[in-house]
Protein backbone atom coordinates (compact mmCIF):
# COMPACT_ATOMS: atom_id res chain seq x y z
CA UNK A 1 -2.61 -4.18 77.12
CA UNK A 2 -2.31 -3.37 73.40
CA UNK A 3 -6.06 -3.51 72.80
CA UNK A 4 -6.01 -0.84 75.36
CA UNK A 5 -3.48 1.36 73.87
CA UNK A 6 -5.43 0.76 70.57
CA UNK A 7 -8.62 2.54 72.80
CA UNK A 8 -6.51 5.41 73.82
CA UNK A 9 -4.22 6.02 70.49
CA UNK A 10 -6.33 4.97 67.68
CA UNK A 11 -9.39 6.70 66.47
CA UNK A 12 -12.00 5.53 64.50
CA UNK A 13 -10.05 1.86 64.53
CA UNK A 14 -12.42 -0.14 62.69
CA UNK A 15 -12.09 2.60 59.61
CA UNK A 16 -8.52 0.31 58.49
CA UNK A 17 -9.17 1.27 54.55
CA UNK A 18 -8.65 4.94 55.97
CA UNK A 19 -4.53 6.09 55.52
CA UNK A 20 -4.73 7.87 59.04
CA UNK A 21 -6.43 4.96 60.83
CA UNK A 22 -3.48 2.45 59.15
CA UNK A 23 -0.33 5.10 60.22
CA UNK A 24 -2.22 5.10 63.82
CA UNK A 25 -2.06 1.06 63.90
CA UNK A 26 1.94 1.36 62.74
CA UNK A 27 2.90 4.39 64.52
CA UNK A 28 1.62 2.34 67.98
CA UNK A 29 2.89 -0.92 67.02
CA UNK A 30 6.18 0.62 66.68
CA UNK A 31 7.02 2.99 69.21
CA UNK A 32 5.51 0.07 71.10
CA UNK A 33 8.26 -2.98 69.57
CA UNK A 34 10.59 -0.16 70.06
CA UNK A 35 10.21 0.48 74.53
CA UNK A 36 9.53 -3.78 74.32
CA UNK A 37 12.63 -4.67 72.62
CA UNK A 38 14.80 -2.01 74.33
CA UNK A 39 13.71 -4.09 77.98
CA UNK A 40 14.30 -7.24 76.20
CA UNK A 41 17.77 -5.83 75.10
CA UNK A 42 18.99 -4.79 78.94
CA UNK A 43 17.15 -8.11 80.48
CA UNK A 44 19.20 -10.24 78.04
CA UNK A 45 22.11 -8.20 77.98
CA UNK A 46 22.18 -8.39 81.68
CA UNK A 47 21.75 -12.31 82.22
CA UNK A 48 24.53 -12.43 79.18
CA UNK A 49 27.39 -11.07 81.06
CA UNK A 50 26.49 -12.96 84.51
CA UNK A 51 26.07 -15.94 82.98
CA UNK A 52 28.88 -15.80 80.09
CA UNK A 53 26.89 -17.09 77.51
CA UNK A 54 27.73 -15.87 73.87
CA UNK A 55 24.39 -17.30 72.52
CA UNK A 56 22.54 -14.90 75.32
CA UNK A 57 24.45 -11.95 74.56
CA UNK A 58 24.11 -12.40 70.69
CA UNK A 59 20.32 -13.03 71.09
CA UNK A 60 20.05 -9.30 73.38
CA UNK A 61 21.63 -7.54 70.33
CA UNK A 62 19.14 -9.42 68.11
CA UNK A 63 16.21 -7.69 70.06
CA UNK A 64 18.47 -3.94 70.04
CA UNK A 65 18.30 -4.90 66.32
CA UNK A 66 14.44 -5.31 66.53
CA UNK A 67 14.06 -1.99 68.15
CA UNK A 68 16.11 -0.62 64.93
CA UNK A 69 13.28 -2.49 62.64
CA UNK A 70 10.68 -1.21 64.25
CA UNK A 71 12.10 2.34 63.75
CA UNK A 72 12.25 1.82 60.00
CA UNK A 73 8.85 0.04 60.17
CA UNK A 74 7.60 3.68 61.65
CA UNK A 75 9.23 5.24 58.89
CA UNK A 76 7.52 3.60 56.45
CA UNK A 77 4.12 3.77 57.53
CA UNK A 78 4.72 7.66 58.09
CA UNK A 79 6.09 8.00 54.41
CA UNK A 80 3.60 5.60 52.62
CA UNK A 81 0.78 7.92 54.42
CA UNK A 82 1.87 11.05 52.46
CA UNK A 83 -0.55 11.93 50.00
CA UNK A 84 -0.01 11.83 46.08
CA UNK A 85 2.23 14.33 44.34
CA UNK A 86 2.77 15.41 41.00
CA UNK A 87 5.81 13.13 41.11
CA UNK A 88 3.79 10.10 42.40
CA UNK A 89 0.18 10.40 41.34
CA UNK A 90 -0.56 6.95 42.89
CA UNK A 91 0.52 8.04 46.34
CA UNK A 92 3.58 6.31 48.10
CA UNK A 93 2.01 2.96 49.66
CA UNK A 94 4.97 0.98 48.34
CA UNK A 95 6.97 2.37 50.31
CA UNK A 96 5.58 -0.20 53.26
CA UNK A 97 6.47 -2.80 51.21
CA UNK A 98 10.18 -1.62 50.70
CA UNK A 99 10.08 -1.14 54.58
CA UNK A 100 9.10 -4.77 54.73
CA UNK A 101 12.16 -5.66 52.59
CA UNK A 102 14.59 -3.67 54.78
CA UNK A 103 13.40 -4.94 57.82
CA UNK A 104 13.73 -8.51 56.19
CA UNK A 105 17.35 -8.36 54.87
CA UNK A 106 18.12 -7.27 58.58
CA UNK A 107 16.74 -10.11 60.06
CA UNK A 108 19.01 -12.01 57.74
CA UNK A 109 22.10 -9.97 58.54
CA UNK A 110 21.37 -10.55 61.72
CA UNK A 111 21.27 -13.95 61.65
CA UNK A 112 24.58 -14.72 59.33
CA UNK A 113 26.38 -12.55 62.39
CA UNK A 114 24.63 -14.76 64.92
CA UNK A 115 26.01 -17.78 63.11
CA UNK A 116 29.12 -16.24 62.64
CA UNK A 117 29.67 -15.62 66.68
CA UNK A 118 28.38 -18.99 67.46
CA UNK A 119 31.07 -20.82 64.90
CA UNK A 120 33.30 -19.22 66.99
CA UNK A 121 32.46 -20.14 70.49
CA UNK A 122 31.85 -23.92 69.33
CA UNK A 123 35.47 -23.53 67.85
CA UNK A 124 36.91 -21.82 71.40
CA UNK A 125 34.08 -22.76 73.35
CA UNK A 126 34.03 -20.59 77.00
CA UNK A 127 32.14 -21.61 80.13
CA UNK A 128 28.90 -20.86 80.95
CA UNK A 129 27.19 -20.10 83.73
CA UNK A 130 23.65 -21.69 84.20
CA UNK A 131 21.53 -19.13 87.04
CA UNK A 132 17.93 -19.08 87.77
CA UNK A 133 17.65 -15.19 87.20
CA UNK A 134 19.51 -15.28 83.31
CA UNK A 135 16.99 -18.21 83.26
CA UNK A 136 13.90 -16.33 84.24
CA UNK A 137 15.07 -13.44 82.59
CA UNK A 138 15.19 -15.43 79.28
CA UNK A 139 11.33 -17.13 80.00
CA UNK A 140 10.40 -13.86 80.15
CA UNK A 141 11.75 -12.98 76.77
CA UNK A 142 9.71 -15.82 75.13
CA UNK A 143 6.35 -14.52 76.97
CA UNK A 144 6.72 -11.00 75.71
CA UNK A 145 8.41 -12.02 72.10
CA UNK A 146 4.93 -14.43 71.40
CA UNK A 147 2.46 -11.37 72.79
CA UNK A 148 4.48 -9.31 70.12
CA UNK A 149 4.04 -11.93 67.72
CA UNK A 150 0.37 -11.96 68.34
CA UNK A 151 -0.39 -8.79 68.55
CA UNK A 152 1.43 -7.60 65.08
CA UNK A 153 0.46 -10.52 63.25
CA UNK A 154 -3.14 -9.86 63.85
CA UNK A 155 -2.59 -5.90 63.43
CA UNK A 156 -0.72 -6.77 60.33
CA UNK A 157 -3.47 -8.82 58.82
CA UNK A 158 -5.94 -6.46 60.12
CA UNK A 159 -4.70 -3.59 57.91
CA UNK A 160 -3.13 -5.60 55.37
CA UNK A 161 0.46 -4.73 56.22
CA UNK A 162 3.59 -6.69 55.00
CA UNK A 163 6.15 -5.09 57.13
CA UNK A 164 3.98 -5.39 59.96
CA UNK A 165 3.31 -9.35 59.15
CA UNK A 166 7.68 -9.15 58.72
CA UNK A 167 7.87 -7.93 62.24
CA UNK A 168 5.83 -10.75 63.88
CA UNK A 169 8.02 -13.58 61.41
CA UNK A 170 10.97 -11.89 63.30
CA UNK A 171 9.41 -11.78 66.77
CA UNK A 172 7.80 -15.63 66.38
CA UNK A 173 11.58 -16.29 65.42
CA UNK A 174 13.22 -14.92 68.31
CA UNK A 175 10.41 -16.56 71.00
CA UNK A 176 12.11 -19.60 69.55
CA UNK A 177 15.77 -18.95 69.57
CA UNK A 178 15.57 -17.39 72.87
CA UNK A 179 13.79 -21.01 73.63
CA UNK A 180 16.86 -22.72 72.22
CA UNK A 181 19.32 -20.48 74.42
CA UNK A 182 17.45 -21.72 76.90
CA UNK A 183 17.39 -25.13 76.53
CA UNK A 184 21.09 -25.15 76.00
CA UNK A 185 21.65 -23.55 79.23
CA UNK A 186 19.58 -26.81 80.81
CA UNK A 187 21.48 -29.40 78.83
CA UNK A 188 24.74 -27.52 80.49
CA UNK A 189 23.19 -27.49 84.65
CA UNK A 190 22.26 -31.59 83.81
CA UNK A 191 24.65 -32.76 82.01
CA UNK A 192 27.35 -30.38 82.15
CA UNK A 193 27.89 -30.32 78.14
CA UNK A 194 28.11 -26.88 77.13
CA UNK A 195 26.17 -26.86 73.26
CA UNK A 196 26.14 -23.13 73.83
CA UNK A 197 27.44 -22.23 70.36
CA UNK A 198 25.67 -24.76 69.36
CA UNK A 199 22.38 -23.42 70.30
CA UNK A 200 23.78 -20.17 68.82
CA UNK A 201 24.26 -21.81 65.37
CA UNK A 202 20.91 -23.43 65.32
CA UNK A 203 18.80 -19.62 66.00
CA UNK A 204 21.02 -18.54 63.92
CA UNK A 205 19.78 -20.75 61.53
CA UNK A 206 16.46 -20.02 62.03
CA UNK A 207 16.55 -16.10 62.15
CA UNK A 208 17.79 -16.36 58.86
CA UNK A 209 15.66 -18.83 57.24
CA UNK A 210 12.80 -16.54 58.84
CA UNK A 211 13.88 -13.56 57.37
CA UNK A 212 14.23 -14.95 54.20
CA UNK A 213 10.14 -16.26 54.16
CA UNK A 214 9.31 -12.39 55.32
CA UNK A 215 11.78 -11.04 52.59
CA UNK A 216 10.07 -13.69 49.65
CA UNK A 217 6.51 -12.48 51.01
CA UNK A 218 7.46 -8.95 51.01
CA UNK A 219 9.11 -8.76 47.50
CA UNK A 220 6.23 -10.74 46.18
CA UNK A 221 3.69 -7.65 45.79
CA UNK A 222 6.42 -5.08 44.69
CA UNK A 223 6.84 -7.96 41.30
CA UNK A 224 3.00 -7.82 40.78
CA UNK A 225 1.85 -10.65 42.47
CA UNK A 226 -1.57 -12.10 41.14
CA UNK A 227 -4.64 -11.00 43.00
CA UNK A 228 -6.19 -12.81 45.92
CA UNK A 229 -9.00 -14.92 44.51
CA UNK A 230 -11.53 -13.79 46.98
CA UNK A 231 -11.04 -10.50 45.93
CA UNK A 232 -11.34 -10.90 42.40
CA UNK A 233 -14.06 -13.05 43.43
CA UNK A 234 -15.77 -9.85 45.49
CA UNK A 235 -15.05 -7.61 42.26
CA UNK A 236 -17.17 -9.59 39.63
CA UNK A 237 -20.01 -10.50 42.04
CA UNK A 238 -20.68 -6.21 42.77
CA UNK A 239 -20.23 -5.76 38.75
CA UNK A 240 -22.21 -8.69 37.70
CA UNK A 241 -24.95 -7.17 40.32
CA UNK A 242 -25.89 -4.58 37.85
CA UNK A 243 -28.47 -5.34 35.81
CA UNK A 244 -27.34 -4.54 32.60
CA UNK A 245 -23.75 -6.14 32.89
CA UNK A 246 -24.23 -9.37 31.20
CA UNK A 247 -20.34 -10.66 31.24
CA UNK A 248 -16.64 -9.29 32.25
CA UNK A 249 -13.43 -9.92 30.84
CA UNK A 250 -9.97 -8.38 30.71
CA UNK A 251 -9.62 -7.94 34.29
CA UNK A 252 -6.14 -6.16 36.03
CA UNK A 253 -5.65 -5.28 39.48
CA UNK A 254 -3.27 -2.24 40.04
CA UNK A 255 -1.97 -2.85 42.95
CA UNK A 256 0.24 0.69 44.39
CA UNK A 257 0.33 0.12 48.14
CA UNK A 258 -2.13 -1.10 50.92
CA UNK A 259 -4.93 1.21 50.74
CA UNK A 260 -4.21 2.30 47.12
CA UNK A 261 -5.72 -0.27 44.33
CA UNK A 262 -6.93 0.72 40.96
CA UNK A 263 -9.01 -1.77 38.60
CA UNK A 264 -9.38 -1.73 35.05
CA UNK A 265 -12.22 -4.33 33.83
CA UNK A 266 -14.19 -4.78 30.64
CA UNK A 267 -17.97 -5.21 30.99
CA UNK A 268 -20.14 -6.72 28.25
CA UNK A 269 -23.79 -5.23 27.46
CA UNK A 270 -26.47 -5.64 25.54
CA UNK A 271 -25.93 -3.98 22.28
CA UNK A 272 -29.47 -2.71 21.35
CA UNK A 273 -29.53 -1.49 24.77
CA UNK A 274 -30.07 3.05 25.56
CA UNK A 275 -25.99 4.01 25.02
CA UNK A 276 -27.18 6.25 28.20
CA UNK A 277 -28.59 4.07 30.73
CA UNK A 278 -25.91 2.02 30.00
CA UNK A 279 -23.33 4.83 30.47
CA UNK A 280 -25.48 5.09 33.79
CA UNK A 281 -25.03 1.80 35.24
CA UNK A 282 -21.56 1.44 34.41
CA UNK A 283 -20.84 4.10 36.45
CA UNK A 284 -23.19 2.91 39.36
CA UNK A 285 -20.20 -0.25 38.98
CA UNK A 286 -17.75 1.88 39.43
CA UNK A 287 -19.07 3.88 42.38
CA UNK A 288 -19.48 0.67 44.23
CA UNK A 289 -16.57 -0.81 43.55
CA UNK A 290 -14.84 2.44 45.61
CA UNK A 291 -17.28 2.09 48.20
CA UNK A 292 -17.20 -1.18 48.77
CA UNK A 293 -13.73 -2.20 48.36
CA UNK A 294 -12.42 1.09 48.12
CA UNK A 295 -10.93 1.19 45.12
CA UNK A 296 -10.69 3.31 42.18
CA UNK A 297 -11.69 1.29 39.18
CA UNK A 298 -12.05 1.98 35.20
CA UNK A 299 -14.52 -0.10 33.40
CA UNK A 300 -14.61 -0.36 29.43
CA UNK A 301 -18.14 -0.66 28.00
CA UNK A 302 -18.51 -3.55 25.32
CA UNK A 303 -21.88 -4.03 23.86
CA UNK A 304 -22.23 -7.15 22.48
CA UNK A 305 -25.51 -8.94 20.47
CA UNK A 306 -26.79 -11.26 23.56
CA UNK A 307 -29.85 -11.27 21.71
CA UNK A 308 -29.48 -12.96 18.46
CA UNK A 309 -29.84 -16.46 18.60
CA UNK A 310 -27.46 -17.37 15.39
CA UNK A 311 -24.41 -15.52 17.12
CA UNK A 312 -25.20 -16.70 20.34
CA UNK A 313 -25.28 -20.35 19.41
CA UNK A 314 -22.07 -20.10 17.20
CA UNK A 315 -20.19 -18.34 19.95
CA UNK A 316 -20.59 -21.05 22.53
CA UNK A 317 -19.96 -23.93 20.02
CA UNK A 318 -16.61 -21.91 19.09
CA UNK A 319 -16.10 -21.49 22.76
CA UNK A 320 -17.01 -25.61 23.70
CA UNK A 321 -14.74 -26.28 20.47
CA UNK A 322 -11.93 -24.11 21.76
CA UNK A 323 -11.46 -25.54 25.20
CA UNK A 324 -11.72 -29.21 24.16
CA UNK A 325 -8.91 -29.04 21.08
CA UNK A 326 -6.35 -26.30 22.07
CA UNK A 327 -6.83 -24.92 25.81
CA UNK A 328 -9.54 -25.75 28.60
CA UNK A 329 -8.72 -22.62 30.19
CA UNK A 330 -9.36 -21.06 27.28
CA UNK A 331 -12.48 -18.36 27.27
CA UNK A 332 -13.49 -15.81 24.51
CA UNK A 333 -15.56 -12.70 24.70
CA UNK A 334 -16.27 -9.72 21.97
CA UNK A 335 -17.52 -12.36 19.68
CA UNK A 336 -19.21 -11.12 16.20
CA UNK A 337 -19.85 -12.53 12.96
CA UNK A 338 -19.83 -10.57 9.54
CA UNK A 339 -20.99 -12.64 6.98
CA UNK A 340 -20.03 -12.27 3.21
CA UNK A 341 -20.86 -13.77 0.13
CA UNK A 342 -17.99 -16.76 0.22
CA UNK A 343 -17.38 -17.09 3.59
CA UNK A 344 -18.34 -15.60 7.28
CA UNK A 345 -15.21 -14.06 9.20
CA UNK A 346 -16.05 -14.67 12.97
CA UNK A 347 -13.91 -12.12 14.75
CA UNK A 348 -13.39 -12.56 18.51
CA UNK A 349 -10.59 -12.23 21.40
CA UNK A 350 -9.21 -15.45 23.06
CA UNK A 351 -8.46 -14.83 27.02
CA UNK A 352 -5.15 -17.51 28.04
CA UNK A 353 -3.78 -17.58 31.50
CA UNK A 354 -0.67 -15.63 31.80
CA UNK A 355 1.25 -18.51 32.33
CA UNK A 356 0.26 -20.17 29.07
CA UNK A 357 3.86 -21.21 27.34
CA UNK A 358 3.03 -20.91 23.78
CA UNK A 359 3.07 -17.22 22.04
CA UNK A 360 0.11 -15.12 21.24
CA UNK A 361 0.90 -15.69 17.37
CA UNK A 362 1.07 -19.71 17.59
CA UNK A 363 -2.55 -19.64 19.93
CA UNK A 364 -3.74 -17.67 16.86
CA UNK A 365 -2.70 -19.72 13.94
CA UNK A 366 -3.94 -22.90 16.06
CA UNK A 367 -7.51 -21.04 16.77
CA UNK A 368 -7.49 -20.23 13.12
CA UNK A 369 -6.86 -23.49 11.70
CA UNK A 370 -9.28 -25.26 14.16
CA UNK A 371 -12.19 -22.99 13.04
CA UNK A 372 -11.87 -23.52 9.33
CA UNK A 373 -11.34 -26.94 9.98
CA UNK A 374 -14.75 -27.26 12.07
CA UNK A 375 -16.34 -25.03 9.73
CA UNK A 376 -14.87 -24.60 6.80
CA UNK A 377 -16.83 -21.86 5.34
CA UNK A 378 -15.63 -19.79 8.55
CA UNK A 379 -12.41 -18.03 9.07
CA UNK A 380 -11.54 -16.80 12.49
CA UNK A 381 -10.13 -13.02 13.37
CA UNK A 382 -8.49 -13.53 16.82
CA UNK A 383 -6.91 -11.72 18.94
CA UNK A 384 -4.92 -13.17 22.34
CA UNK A 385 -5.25 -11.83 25.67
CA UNK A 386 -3.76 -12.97 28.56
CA UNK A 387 -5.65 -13.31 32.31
CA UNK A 388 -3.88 -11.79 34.95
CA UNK A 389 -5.89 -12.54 37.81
């Protein structure tokens, strides 16, 4: 059914880099969450009162809650289409994300209220009435809640959508509460032990521990998450395609919303190489970078002597030297030596991972001190960068 509504409501579908093609995927996955969850609501709501269960009541307003998400889940795709503004050059993509964390902290809030209605019917427990139409009623729930799941997990991944991804965490969640209810209303027809608050406790339980994995992968990106590797991966393969691109370094990922990354990368060249032809392929890198990935990228031009032997040979026995006595994730790049009549100063940048404990200034007295040592006629000139991706 959705992949038909996709058909009739979403042009040029495969296009999901485009901002109108993404709101199209949203826009439909919400209004259609939104006329899903409002059934749910009246099926659940009904089999509730007949059957006097608290936990089948509480889980009806859980989907009337859903159809609330899914409003602010339309919201935020419609907002984090806008284009950019003087006030927000980068556009508004982030805005999905925030929608994500919304939608998230409801979930939760939903869940401590679930809890807080079950405590109270395990504490003044009331009977409950096991029927086979609040029974069917509640099968169907868990069909419909795992097609939602499905279908806006892989919409979500498809277009690379957090808040959508949030929305099938919450509908996976509620297939298995409503599972639960459901299960407690058996153990009451067999064995005529009413766990109904029970039950209630334990979705409660797992709405909010659900809510909280969406909310952790939501805030994730808006704290500048590290790049997927694959896609960093994807990025130096189309740079390092160009011919005269012999190394990159200093790498950062902007990320400002699905749809909306900027790169910033350093590219070594030869050099002795024509400044324009090398002006000309940079920006071949760049162009390909937007139409491949779509992204708008910035890449700094370092020319570098790749072909004298001397510097060549001294840069990777720095680099070997480097990486067995300080750091083996250690790299260097923008390497150059300037001899002088005493001594030769061999200035070059270190790259650390970010998550390297000791400061920039102690790497750089260790890096100097294990030069001279090695070579004591050599002093190094270092400066510390740190990899982000």
């Amino acid at each position: 059914m959705f992949k038909l509504l996709v058909r009739f409501f979403v042009k040029d579908r495969d296009n999901v880099s485009s901002p109108t093609v993404r709101r199209a995927y949203g826009t439909l996955c919400s209004v259609y969450g939104i006329f899903l969850n409002l059934i749910l609501f009246a099926g659940k709501y009904f089999a509730g009162i007949i059957s006097g269960s608290v936990a089948i009541t509480a889980d009806a307003f859980n989907n009337l809650s859903d159809a609330g998400s899914s409003i602010i889940t339309l919201l935020g795709f419609a907002i984090a289409a806008k284009k950019p503004d003087l006030d927000h050059p980068f556009g508004h993509g982030r805005v999905e994300y925030l929608a994500g964390l919304v939608l998230s902290s409801l979930i939760m809030v939903m869940g401590f209220e679930l809890g807080k209605s079950s405590v109270e019917s395990i504490i003044h427990p009331e009977p409950v009435e096991a029927g086979l139409l609040p029974a069917c009623i509640l099968l169907a729930s868990i069909a419909v809640k795992f097609y939602m799941y499905l279908y806006n997990k892989k919409t979500g991944r498809r277009i690379g959508s957090s808040a959508m991804v949030a929305t099938a965490t919450d509908s996976l969640s509620d297939s298995v509460s409503t599972a639960v209810v459901l299960l407690s209303m058996g153990v009451n027809l067999i064995f005529k032990i009413n766990i109904d608050g029970i039950a209630g406790l334990l979705v409660a339980c797992f709405i909010v521990f659900a809510g909280f994995n969406a909310m952790r992968d939501t805030l994730s990106p808006l704290l500048g998450k590290a790049p997927d590797p694959d896609f960093v991966r994807e990025i130096e393969e189309i740079v390092m395609a160009h011919d005269k691109v012999v190394g990159i370094h200093d790498l950062v990922v902007h990320d400002y919303g699905p749809g909306r990354v900027m790169i910033s990368l350093h590219a070594e060249v030869n050099g002795t190489g024509n400044l324009f032809e090398l002006h000309d392929d940079i920006d071949m890198a760049e162009q390909d970078l937007k139409e491949k990935l779509g992204c708008d990228a910035t890449i700094h031009m370092d020319p570098i002597e790749s072909e004298n032997s001397a510097v060549a040979n001294m840069r990777n026995a720095v680099s070997e030297m480097l990486k067995r006595d300080i750091l083996a994730e250690m790299t260097i790049h923008d390497f150059r030596m300037v001899p002088g009549p005493t001594h030769t100063n061999l200035i070059f940048d270190a790259a650390v991972p970010a998550t390297c404990r000791k400061s920039d200034s102690e790497l750089a007295s260790e890096i100097k001190n294990a030069v001279h040592g090695t070579w004591s006629d050599c002093f190094a000139v270092v400066s510390i960068d740190r990899i982000y991706v």
